[in-house]
N, C-alpha and C. Protein backbone atom coordinates (compact mmCIF):
# COMPACT_ATOMS: atom_id res chain seq x y z
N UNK A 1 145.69 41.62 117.07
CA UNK A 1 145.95 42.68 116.12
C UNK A 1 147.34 42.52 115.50
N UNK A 2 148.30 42.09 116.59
CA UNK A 2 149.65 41.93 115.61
C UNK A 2 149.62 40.86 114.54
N UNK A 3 149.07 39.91 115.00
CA UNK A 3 149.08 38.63 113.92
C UNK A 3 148.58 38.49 112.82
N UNK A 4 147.48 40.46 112.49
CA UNK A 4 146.93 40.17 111.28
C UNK A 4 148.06 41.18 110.35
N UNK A 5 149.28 41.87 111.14
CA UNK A 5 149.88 42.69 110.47
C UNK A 5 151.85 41.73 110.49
N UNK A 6 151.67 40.91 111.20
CA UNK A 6 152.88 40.10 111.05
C UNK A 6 153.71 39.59 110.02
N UNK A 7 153.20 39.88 108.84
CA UNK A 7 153.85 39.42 107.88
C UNK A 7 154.66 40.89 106.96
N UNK A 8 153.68 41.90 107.64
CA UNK A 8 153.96 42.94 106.68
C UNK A 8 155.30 44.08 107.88
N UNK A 9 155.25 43.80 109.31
CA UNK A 9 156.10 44.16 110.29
C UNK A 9 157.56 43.66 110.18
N UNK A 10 157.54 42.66 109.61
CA UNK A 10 159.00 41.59 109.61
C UNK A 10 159.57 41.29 111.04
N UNK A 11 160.49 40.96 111.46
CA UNK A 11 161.24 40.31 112.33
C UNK A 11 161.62 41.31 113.19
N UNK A 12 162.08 42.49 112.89
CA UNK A 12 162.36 43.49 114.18
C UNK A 12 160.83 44.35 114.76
N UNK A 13 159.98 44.41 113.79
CA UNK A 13 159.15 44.85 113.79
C UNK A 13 157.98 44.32 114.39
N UNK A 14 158.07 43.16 114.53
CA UNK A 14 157.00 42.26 114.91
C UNK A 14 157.48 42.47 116.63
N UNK A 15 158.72 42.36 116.91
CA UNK A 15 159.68 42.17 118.41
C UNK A 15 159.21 43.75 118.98
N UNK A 16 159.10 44.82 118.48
CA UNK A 16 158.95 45.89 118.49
C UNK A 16 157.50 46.38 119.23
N UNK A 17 156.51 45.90 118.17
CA UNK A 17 155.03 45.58 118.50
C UNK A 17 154.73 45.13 119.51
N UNK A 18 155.42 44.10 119.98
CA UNK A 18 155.08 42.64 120.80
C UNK A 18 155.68 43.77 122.17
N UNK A 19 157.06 44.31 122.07
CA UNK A 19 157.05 44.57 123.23
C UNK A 19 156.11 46.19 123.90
N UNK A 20 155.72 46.67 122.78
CA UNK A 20 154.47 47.98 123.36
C UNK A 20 153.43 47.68 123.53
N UNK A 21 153.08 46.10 122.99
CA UNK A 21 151.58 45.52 123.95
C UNK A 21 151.93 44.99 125.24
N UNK A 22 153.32 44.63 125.17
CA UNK A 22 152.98 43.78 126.71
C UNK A 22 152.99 45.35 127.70
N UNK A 23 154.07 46.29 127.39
CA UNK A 23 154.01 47.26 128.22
C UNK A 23 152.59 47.90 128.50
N UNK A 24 151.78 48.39 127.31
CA UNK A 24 150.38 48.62 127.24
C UNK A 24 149.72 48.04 128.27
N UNK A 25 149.97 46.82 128.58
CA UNK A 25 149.01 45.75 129.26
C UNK A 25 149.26 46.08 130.57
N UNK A 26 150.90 45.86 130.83
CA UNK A 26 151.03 46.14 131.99
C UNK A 26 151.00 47.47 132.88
N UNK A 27 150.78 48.14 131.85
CA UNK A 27 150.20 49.78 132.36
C UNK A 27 149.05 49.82 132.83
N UNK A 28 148.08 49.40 131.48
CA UNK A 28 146.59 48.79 132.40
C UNK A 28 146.34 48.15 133.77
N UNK A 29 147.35 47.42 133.97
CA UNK A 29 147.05 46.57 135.19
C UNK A 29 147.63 47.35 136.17
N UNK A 30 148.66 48.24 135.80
CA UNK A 30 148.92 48.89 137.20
C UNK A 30 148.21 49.96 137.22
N UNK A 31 147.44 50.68 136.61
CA UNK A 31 146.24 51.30 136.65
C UNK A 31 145.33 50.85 137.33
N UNK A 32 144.95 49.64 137.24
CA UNK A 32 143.55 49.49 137.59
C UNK A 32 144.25 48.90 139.59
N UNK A 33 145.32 48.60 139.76
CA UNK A 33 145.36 48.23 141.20
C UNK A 33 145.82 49.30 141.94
N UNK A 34 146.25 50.40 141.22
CA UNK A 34 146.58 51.62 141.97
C UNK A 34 144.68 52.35 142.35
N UNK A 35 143.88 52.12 141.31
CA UNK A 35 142.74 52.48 141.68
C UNK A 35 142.01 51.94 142.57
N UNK A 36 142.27 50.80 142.34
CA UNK A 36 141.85 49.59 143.81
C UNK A 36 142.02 49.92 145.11
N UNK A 37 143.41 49.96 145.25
CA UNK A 37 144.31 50.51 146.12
C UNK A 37 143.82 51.62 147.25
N UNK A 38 143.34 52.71 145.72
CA UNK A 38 142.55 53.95 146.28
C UNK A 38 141.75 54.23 146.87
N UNK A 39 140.41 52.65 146.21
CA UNK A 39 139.14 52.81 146.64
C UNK A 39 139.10 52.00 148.06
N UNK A 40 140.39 50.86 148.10
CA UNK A 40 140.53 50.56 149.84
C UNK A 40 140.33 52.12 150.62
N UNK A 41 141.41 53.10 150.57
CA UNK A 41 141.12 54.03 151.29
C UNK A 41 139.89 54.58 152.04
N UNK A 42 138.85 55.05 151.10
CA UNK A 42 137.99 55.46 151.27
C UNK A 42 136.63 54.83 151.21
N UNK A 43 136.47 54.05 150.27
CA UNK A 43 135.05 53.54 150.03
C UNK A 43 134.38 52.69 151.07
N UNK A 44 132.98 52.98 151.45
CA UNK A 44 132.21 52.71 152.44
C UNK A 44 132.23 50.90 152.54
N UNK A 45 132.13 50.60 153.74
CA UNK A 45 132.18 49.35 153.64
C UNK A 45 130.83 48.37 154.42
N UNK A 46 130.26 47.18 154.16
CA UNK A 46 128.74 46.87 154.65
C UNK A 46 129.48 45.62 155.24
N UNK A 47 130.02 45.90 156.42
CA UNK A 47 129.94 44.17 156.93
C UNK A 47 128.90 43.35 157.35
N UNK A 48 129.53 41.93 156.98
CA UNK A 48 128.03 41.08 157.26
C UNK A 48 129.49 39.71 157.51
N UNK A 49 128.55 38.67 158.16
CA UNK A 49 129.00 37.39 158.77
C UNK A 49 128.86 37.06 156.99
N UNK A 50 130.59 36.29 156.68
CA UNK A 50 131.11 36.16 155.57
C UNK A 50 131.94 34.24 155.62
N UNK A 51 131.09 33.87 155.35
CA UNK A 51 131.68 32.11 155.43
C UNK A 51 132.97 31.75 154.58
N UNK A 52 133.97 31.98 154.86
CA UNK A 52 135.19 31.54 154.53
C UNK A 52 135.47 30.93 152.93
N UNK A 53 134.18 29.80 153.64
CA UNK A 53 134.49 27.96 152.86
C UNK A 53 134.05 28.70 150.89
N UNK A 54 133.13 29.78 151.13
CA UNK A 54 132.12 30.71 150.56
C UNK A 54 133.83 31.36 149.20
N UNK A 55 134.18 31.81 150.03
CA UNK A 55 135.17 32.97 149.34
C UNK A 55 136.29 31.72 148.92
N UNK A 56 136.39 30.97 149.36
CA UNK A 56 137.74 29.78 148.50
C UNK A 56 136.92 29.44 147.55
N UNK A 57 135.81 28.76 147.36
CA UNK A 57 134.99 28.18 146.30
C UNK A 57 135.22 29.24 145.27
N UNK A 58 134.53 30.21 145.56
CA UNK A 58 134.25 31.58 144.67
C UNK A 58 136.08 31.70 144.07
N UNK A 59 137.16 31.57 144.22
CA UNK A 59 138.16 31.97 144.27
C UNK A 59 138.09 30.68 142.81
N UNK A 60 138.53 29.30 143.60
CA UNK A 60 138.24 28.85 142.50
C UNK A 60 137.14 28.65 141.16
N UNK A 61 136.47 28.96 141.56
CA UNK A 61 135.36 28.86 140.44
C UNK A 61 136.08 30.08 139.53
N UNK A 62 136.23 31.28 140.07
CA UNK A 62 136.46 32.48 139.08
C UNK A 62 137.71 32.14 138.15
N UNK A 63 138.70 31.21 139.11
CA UNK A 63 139.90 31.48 138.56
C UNK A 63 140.90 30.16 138.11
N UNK A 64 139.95 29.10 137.54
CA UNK A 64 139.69 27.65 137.56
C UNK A 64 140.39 27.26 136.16
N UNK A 65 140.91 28.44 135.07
CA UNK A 65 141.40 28.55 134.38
C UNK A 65 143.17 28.62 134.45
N UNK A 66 143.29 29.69 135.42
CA UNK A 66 144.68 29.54 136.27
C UNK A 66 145.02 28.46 136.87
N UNK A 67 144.40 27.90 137.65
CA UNK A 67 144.41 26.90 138.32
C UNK A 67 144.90 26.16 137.91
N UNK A 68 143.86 25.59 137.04
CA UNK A 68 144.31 24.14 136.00
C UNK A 68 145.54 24.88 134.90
N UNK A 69 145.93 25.51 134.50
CA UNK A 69 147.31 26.17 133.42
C UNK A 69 148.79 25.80 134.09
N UNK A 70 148.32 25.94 135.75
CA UNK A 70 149.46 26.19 136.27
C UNK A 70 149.74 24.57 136.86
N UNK A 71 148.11 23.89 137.21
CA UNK A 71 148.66 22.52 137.91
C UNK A 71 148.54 22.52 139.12
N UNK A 72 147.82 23.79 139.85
CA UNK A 72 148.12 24.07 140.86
C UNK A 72 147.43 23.39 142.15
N UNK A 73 147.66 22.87 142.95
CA UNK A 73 147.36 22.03 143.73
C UNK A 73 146.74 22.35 145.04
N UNK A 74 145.62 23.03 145.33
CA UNK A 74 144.88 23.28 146.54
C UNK A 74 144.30 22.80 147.62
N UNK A 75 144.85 22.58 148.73
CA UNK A 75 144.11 21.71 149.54
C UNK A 75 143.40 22.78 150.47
N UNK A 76 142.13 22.24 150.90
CA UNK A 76 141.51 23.09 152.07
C UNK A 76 141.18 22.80 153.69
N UNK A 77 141.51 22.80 154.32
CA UNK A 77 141.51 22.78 155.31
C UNK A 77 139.83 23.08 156.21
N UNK A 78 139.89 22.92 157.51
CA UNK A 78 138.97 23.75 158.18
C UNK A 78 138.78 24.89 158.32
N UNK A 79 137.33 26.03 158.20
CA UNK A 79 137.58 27.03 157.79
C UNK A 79 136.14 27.33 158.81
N UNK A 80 135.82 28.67 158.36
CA UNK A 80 135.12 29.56 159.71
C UNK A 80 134.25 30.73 158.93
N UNK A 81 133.81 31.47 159.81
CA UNK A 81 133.31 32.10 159.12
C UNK A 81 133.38 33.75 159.73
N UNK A 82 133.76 35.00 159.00
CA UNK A 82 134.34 36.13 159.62
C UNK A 82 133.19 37.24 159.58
N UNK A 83 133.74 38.23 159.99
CA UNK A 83 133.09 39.90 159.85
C UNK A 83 132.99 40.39 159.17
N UNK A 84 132.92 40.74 158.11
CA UNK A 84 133.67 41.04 156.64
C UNK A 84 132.88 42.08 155.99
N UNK A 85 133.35 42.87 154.76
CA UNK A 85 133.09 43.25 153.78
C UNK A 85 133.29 42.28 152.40
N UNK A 86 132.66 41.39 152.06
CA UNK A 86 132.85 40.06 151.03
C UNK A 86 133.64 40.59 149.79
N UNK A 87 133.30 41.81 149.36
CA UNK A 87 134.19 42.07 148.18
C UNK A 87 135.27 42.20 148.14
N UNK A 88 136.01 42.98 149.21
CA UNK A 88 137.04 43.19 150.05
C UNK A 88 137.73 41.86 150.33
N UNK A 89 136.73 41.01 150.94
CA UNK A 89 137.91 39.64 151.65
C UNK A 89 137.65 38.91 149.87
N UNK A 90 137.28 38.95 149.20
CA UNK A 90 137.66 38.03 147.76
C UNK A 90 138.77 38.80 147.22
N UNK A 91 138.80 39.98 147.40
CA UNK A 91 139.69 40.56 146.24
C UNK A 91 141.28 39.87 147.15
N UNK A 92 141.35 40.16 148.75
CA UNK A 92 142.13 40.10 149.62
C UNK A 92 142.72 38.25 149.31
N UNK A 93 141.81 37.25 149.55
CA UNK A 93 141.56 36.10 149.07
C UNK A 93 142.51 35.68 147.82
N UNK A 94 141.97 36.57 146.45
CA UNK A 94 142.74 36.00 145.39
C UNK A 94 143.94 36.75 145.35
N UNK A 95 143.98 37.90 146.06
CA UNK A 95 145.65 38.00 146.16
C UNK A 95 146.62 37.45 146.21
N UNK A 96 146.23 37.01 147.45
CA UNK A 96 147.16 36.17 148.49
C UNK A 96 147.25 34.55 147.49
N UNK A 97 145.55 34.36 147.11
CA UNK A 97 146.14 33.04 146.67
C UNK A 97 146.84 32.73 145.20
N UNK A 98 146.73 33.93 144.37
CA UNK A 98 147.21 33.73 143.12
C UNK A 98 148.93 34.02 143.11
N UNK A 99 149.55 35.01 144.24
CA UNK A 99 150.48 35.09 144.04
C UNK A 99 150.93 33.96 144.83
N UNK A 100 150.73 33.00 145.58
CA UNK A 100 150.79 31.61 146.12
C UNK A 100 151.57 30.47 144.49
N UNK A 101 150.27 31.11 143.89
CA UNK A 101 150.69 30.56 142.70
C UNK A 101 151.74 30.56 141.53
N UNK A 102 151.82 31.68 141.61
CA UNK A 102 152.63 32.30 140.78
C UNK A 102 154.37 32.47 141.27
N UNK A 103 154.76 32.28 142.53
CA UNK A 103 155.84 32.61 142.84
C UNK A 103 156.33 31.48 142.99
N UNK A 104 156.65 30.22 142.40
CA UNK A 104 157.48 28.96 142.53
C UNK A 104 158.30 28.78 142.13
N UNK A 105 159.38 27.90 142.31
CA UNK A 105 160.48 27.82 141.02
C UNK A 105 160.37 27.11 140.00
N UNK A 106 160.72 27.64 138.73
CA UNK A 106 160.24 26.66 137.26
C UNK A 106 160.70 25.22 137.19
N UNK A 107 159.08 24.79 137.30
CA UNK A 107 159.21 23.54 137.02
C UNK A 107 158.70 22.84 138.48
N UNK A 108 158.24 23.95 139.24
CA UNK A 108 157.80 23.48 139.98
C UNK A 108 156.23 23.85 140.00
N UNK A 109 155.28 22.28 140.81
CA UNK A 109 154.14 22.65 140.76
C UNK A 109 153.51 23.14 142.24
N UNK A 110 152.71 24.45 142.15
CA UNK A 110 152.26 25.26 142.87
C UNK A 110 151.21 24.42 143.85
N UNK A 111 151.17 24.34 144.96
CA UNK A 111 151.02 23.76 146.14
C UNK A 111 150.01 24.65 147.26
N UNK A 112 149.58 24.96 147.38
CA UNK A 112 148.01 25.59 148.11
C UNK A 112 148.03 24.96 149.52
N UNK A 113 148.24 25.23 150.49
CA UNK A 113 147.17 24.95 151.89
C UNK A 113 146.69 26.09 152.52
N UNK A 114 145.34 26.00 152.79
CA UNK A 114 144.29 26.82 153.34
C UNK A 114 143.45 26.06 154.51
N UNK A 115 143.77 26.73 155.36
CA UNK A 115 142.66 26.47 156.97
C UNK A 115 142.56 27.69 157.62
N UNK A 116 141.91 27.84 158.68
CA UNK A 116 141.74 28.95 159.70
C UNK A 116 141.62 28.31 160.90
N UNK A 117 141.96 28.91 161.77
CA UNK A 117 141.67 28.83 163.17
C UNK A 117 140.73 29.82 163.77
N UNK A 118 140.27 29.68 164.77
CA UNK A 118 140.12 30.19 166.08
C UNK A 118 140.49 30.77 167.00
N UNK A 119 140.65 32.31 167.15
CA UNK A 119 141.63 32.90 168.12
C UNK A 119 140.45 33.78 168.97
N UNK A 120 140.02 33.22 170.14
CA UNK A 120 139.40 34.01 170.81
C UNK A 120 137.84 34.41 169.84
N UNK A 121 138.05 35.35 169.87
CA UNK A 121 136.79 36.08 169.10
C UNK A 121 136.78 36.72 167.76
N UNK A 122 138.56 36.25 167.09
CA UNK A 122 138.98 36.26 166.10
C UNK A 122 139.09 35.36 164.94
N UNK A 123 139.39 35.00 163.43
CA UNK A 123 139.45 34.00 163.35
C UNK A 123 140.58 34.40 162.29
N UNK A 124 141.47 33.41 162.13
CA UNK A 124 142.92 33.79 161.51
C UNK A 124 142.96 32.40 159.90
N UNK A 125 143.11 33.30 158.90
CA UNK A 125 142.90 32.25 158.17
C UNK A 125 144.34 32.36 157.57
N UNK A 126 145.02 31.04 157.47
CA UNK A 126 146.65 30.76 156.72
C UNK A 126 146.53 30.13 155.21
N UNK A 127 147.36 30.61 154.46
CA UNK A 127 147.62 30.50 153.03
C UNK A 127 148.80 30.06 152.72
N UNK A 128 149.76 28.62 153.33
CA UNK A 128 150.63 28.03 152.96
C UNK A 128 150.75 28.40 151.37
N UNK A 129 152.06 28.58 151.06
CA UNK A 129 152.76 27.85 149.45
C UNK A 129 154.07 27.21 149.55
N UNK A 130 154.47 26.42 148.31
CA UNK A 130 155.53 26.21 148.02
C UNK A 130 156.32 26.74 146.93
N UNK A 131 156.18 27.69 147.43
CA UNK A 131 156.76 29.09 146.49
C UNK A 131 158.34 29.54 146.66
N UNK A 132 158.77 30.55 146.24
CA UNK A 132 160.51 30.88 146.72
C UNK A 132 160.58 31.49 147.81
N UNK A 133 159.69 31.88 148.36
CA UNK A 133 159.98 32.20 150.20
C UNK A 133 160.50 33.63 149.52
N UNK A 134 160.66 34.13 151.23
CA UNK A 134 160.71 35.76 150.91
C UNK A 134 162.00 35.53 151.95
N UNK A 135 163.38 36.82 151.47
CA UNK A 135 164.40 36.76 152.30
C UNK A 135 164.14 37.59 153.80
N UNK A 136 165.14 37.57 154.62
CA UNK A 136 164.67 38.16 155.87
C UNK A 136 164.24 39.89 156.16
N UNK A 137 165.39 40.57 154.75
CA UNK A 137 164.78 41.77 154.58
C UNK A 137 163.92 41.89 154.17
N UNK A 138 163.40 41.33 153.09
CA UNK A 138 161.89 41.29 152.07
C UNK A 138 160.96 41.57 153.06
N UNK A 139 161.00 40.69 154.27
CA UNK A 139 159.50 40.45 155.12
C UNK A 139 159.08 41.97 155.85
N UNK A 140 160.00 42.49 155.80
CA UNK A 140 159.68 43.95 156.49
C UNK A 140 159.12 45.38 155.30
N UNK A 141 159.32 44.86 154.39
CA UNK A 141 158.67 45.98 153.30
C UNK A 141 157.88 45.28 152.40
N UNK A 142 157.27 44.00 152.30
CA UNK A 142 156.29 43.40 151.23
C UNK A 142 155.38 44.18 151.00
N UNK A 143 154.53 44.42 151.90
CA UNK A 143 153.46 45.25 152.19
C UNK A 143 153.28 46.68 151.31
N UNK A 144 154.61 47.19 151.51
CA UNK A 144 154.31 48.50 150.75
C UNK A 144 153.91 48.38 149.29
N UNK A 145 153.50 49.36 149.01
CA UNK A 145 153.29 50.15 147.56
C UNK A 145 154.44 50.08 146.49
N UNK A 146 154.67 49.38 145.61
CA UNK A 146 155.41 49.01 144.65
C UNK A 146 156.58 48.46 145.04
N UNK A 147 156.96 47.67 146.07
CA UNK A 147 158.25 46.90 146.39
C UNK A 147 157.61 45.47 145.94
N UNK A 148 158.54 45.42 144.77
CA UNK A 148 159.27 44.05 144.32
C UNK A 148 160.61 43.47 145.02
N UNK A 149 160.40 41.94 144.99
CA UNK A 149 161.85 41.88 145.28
C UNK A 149 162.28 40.42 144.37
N UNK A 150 161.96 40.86 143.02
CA UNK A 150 162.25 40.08 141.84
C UNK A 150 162.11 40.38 140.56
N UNK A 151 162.83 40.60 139.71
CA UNK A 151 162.74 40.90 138.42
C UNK A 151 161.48 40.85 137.81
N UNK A 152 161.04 41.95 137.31
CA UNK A 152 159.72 41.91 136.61
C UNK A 152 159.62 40.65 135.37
N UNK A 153 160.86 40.30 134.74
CA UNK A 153 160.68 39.47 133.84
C UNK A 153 161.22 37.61 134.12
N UNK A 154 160.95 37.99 135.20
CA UNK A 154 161.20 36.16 136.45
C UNK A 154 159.29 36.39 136.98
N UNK A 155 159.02 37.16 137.69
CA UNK A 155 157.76 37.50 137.82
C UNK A 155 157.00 38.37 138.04
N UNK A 156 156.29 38.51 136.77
CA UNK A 156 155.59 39.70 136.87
C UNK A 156 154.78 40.71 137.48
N UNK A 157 154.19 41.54 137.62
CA UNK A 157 153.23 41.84 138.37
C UNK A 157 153.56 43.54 138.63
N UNK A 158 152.67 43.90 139.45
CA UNK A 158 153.02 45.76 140.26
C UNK A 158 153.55 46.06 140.96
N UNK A 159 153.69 44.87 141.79
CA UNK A 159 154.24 45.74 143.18
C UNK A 159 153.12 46.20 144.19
N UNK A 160 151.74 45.72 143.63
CA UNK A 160 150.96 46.81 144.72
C UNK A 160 149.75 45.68 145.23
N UNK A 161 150.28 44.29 144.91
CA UNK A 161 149.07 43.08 145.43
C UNK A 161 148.80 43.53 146.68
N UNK A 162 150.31 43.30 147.50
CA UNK A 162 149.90 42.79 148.79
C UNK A 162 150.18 44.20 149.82
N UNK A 163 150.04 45.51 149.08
CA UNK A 163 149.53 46.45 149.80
C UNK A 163 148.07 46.55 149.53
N UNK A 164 147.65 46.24 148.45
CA UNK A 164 145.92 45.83 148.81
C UNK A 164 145.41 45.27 149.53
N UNK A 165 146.20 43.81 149.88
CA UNK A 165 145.72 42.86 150.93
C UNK A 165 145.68 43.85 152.24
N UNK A 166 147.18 44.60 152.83
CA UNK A 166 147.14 45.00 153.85
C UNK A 166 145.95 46.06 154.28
N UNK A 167 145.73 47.08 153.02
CA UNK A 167 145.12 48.15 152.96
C UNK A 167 143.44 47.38 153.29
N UNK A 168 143.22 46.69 152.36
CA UNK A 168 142.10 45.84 153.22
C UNK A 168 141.67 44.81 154.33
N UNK A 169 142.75 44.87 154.53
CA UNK A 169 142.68 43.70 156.18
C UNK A 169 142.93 44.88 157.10
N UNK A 170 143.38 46.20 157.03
CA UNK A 170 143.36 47.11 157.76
C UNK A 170 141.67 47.76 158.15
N UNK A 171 141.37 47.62 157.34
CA UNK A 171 139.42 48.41 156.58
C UNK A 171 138.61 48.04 157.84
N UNK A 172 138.75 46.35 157.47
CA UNK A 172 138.38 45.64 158.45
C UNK A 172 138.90 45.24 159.97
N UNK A 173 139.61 45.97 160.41
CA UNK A 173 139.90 45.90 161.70
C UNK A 173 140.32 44.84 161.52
N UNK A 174 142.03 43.96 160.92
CA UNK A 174 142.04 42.98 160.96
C UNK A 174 143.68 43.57 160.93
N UNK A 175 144.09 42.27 160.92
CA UNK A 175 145.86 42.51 160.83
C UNK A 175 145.99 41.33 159.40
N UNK A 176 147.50 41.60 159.25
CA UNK A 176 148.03 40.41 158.43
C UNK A 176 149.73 40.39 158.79
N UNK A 177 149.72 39.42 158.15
CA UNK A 177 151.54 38.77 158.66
C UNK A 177 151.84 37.82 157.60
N UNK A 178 153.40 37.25 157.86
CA UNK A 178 154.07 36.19 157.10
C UNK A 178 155.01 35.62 157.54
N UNK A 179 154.89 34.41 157.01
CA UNK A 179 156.42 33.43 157.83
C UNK A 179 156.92 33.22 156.63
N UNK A 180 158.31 33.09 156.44
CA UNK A 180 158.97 32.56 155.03
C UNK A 180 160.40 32.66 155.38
N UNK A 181 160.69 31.78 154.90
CA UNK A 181 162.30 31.79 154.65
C UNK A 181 162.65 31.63 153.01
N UNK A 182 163.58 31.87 152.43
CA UNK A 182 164.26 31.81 150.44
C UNK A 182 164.54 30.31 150.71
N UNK A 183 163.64 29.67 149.39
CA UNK A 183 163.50 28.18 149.09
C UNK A 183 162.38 27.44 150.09
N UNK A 184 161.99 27.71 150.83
CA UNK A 184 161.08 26.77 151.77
C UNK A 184 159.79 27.67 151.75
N UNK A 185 159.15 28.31 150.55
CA UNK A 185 157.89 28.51 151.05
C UNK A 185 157.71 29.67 151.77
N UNK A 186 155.78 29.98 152.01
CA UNK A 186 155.73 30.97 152.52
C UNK A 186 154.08 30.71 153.28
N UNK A 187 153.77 31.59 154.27
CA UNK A 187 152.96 31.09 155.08
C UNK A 187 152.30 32.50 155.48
N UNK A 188 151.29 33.35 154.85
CA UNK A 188 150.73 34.29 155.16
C UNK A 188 149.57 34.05 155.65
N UNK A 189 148.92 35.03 156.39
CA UNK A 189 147.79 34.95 157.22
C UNK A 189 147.30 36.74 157.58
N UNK A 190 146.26 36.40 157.69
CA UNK A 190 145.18 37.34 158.11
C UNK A 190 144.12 37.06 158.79
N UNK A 191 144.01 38.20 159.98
CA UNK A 191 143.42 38.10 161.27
C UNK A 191 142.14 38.68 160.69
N UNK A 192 140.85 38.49 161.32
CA UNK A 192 139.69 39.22 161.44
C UNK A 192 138.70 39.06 162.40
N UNK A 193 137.65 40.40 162.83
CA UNK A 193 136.63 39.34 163.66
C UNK A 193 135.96 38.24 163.55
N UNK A 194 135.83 37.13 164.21
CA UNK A 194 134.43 36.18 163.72
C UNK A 194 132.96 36.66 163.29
N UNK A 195 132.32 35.88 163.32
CA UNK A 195 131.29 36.41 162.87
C UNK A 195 130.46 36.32 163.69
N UNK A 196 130.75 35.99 164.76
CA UNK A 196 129.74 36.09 166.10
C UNK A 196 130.48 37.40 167.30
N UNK A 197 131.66 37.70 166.45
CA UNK A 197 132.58 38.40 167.55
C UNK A 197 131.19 40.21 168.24
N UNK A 198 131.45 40.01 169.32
CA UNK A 198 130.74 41.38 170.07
C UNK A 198 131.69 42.67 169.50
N UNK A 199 133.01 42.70 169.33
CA UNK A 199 133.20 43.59 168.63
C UNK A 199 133.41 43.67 167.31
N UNK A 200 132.74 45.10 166.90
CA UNK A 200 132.89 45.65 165.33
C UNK A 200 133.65 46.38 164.79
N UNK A 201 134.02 46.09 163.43
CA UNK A 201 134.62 47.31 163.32
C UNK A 201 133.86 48.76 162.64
């Protein structure tokens, strides 16, 4: 829409425009993950035995556009198969792996490792990056509800990813965590039952 009125806006005007769509946009988006957010709370959930290997494919296939823009480099590992609510562990999934993506330093290319283990009757799946690492205070408030700990215009976003992740790895009777240090990367993970596990949630 601006580009069919750009000639007639001029130079402050065009800067003007440009910046009440991006805000527009980004209102939308924090709209729609605060609603997300919400419907973690409450909305009923159908677990079923959920194949891992299942939800990375699906991750890339949906988002194969990002992927390739950014260069981004995914390796996969051995993987398992959990307890799950599937909509829940994809949304949880591309969280974790897009902001993997997105948090590197410029000019650097985005780096992916994904495997799971085996813990008992659990199965723990890790989401290596080579991203800017999180400082030692950061690691104790990521989780919450709108804590950034970077300039919205270095990288963008709400503030409210990876209280979705938590809010849904909670749903599911699951935990989550992170290893990171500033400059070396970051190493998140989330616990859940297997899919043979005797307990449910």
């Amino acid at each position: 829409m601006i580009d069919e009125h750009k000639d007639s806006l001029g130079e402050a005007g065009l800067e003007y425009a440009t910046r009440i769509l991006r805000s527009a946009e980004r209102l939308d988006k924090l709209v729609h993950d605060l609603l997300t957010y919400s419907r973690m709370s409450r909305g009923e959930l159908n677990f079923e035995a959920v194949s891992l290997n299942k939800v990375v494919q699906d991750f890339q296939n949906t988002h194969a556009h990002e992927i390739q823009r950014s260069g981004a480099i995914i390796t996969v590992g051995d993987l398992h198969s959990v307890f799950a609510y599937e909509p829940t562990l994809n949304l949880i999934v591309t969280n974790l792996f897009l902001n993997g993506i997105k948090f590197v330093a410029p000019g650097e290319t985005p780096r992916l490792k994904i495997w799971a283990e085996q813990r008992d009757r659990r199965v723990r799946l890790w989401v290596e990056d080579n991203g800017i690492g999180i400082p030692p205070e950061g690691l104790k408030k990521i989780f919450g509800v709108f804590e950034r700990l970077h300039p919205m215009n270095k990288y963008p976003g709400t503030g409210i990813g990876l209280a979705i992740v938590q809010k849904g790895v909670e749903r599911m009777a699951g935990n989550v965590g992170v290893e990171s240090e500033p400059g070396k990367g970051s190493r998140f993970w989330i616990e859940l039952p297997g899919a043979h596990a005797s307990v449910r949630p």
